[in-house]
C-alpha atoms as a PDB file:
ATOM      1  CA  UNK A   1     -75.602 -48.608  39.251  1.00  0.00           C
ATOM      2  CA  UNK A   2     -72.661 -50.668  38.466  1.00  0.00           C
ATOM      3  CA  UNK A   3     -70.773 -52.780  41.448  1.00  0.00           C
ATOM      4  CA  UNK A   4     -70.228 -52.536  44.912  1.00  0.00           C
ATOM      5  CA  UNK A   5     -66.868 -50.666  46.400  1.00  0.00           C
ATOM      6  CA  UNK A   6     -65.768 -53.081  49.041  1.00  0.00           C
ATOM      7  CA  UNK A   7     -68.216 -54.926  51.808  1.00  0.00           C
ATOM      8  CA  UNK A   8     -67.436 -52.689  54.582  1.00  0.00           C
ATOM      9  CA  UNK A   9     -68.979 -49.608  53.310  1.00  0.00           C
ATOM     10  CA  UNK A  10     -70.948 -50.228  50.116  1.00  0.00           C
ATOM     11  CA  UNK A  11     -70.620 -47.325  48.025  1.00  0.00           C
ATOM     12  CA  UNK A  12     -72.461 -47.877  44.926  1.00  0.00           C
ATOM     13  CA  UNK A  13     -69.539 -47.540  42.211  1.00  0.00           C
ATOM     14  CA  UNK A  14     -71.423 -45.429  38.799  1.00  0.00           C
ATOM     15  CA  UNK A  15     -72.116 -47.169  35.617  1.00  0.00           C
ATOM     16  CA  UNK A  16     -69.372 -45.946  33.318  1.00  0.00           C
ATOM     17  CA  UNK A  17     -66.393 -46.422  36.199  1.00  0.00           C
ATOM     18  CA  UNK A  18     -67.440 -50.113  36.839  1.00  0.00           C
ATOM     19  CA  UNK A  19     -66.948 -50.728  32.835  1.00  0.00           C
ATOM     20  CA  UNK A  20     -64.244 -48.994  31.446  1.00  0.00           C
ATOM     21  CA  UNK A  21     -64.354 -50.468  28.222  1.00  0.00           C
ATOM     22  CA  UNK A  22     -65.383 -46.713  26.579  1.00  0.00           C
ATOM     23  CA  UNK A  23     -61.905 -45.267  28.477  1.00  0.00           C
ATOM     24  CA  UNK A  24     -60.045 -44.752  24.600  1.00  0.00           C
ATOM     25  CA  UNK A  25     -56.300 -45.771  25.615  1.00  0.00           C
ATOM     26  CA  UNK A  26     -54.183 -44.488  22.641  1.00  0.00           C
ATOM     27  CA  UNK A  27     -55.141 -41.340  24.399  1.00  0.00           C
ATOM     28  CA  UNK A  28     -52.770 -41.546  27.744  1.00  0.00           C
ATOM     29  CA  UNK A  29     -49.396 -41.108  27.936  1.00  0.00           C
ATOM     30  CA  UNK A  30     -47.256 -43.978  27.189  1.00  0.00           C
ATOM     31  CA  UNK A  31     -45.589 -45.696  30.041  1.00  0.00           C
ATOM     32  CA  UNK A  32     -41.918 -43.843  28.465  1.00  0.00           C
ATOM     33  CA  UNK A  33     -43.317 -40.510  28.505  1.00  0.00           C
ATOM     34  CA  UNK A  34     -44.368 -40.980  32.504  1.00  0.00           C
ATOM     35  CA  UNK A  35     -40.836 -42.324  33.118  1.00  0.00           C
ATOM     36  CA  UNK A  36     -39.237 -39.186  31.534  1.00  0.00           C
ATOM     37  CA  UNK A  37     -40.857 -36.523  33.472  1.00  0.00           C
ATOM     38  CA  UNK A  38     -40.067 -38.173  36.756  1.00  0.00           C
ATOM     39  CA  UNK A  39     -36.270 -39.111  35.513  1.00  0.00           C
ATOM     40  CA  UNK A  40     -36.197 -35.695  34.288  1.00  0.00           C
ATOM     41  CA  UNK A  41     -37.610 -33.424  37.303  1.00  0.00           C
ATOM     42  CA  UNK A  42     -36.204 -35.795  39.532  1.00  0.00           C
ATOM     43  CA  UNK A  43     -32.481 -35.096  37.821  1.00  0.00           C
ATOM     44  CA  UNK A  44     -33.664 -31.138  38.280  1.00  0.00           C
ATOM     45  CA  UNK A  45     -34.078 -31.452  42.176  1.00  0.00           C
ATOM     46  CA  UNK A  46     -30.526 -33.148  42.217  1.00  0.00           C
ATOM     47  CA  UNK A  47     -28.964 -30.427  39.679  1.00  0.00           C
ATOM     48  CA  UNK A  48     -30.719 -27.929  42.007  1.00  0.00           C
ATOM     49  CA  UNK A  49     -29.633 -29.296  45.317  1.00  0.00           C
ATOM     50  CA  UNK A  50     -25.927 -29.929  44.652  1.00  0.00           C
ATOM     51  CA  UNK A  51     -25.761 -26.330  43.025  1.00  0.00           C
ATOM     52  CA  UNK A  52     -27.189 -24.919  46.171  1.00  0.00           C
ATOM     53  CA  UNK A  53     -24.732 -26.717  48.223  1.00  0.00           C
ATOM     54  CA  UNK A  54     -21.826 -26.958  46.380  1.00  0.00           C
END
């Protein structure tokens, strides 16, 4: 098994978590594509609120 999760409770953390050297990053989202579904659903909530209001 790989480390240990924190001293109080010591929950043996697996193999492949502990290194994460396999985890292929030009996989996951970009940091801009995160940003523009919050900005964007985040604008929708606003656009929905004031029309429900207004």
């Amino acid at each position: 098994m790989g480390a240990i999760c924190g001293k109080k409770y010591m929950i043996q953390v697996p193999e492949h978590v502990a290194n994460q050297e396999d985890i292929d990053e030009s996989k996951l989202p970009n940091f801009w594509t995160i940003m523009e579904t919050l900005v964007g659903c985040a604008g929708f909530v606003v656009a929905l609120i004031i029309s429900l209001f207004a």
